[in-house]
C-alpha atoms as a PDB file:
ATOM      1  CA  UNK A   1     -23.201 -77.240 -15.226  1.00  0.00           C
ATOM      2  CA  UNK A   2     -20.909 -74.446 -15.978  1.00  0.00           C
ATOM      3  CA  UNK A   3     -22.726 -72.518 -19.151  1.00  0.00           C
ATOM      4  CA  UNK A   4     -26.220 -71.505 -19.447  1.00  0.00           C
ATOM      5  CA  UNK A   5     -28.095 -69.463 -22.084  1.00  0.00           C
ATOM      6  CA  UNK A   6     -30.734 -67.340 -20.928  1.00  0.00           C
ATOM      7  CA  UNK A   7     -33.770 -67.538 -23.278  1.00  0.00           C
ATOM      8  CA  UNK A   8     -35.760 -63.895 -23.791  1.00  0.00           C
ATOM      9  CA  UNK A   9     -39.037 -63.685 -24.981  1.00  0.00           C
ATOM     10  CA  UNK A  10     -40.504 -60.819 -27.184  1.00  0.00           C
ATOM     11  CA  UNK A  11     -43.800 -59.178 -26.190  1.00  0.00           C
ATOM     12  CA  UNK A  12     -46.633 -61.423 -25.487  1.00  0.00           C
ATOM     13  CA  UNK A  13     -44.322 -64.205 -25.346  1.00  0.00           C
ATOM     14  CA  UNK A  14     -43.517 -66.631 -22.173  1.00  0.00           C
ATOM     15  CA  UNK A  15     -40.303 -68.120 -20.717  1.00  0.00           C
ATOM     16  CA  UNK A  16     -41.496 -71.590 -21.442  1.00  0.00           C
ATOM     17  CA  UNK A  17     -40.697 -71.071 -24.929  1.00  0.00           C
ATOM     18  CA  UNK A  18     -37.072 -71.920 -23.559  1.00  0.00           C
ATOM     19  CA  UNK A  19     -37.744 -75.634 -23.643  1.00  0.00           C
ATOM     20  CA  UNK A  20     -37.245 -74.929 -27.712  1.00  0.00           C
ATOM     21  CA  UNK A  21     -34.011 -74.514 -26.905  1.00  0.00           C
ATOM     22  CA  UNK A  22     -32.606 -77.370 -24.771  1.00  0.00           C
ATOM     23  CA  UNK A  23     -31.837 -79.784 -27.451  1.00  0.00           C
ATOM     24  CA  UNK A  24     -29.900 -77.209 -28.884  1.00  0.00           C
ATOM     25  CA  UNK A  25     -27.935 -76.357 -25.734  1.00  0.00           C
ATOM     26  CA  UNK A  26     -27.660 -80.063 -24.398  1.00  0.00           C
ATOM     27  CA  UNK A  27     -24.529 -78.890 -22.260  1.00  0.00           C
ATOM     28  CA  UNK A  28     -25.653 -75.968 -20.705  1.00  0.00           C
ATOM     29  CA  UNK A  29     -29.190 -74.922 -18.418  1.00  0.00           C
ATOM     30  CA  UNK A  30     -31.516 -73.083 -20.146  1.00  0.00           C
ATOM     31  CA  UNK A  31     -33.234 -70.517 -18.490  1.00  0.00           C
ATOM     32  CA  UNK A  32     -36.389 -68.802 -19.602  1.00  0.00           C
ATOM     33  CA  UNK A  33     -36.353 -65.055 -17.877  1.00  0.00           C
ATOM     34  CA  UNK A  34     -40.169 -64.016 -17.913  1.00  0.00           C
ATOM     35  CA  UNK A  35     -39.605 -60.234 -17.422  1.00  0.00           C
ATOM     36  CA  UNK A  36     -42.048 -58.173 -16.486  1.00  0.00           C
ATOM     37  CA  UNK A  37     -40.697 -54.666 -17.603  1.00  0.00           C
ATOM     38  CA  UNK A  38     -42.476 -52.495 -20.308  1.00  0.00           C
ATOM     39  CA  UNK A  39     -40.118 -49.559 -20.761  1.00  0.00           C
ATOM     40  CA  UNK A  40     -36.521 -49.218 -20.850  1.00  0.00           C
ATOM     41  CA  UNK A  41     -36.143 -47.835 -17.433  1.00  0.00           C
ATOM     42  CA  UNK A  42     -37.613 -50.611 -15.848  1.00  0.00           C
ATOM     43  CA  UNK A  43     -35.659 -52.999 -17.961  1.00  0.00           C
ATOM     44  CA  UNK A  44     -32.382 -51.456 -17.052  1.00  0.00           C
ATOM     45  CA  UNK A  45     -33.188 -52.677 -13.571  1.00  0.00           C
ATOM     46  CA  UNK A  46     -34.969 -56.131 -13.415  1.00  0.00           C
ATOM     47  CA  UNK A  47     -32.609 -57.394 -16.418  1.00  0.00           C
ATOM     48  CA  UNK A  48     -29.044 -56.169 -14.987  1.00  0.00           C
ATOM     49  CA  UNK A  49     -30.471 -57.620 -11.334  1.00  0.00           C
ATOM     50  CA  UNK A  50     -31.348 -61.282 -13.284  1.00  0.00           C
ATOM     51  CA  UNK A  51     -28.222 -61.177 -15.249  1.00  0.00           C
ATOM     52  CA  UNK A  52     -25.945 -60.445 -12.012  1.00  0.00           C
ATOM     53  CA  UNK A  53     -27.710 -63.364 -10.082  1.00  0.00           C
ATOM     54  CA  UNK A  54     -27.605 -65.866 -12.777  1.00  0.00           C
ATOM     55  CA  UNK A  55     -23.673 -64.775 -14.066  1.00  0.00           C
ATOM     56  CA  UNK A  56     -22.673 -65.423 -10.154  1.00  0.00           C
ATOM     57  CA  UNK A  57     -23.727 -69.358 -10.803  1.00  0.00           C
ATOM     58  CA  UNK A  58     -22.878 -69.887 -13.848  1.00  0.00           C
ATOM     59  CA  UNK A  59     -18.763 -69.775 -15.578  1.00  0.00           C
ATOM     60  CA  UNK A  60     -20.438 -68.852 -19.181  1.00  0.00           C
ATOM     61  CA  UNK A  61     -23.545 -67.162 -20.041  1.00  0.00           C
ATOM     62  CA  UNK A  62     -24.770 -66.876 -23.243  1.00  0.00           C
ATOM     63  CA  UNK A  63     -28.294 -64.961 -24.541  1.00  0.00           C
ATOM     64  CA  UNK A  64     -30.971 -66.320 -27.290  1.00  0.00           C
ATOM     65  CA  UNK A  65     -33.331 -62.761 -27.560  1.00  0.00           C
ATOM     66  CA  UNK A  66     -36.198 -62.234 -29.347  1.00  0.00           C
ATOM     67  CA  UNK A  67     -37.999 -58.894 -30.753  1.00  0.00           C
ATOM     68  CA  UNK A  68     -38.092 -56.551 -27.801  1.00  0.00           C
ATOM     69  CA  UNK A  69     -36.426 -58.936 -25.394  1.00  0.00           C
ATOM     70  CA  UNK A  70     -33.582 -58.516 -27.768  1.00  0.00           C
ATOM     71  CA  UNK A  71     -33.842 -54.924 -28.117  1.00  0.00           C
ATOM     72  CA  UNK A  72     -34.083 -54.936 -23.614  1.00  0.00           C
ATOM     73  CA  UNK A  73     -30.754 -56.991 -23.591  1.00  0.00           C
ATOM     74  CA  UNK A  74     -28.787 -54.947 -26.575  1.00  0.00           C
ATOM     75  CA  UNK A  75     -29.917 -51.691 -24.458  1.00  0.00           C
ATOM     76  CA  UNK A  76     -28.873 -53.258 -20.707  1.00  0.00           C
ATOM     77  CA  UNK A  77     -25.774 -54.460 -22.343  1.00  0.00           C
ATOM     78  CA  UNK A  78     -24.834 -51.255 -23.554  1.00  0.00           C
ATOM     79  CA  UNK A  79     -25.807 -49.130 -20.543  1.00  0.00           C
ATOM     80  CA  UNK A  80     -24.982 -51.287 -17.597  1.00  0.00           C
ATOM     81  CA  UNK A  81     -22.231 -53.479 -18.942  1.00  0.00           C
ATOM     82  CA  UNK A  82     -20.121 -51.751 -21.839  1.00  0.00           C
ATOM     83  CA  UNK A  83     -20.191 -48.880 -18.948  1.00  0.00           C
ATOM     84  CA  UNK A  84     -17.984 -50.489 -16.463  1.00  0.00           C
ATOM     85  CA  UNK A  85     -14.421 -49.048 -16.158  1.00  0.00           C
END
């Protein structure tokens, strides 16, 4: 496949509630990303590393977030991403 959405879980949540989301996405792979990060700082890394290795396989990427997986992703985004020249 060439798209996949990346499912993110809120706090006390789990990546298998990405199977939710495959009959919704029926052309792309869903991917639950069970994080393990608490704070920011550690988010900033293990996020940016998961998005890099899943954005090398993958021509589209798209995001479903939820609560402070949401909140993770928005911050990464901004930091990491909207940073580059």
């Amino acid at each position: 496949m060439h798209k996949a959405v990346i499912y993110i879980h809120g706090k006390g949540g789990t990546s298998s509630e990405s199977e939710h989301y495959k009959a919704l996405f029926k052309d792309a792979d869903v991917i639950g990303f069970d994080y393990q990060s608490q704070t920011p700082w550690e988010a900033k890394v293990e996020f940016s590393d998961f998005f890099n290795a899943v954005s090398a396989k993958y021509q589209s990427v798209y995001i479903v977030a939820n609560s402070i997986g949401a909140f993770f992703t928005w911050l990464i985004y901004a930091l990491v991403y909207e940073a580059r020249p």
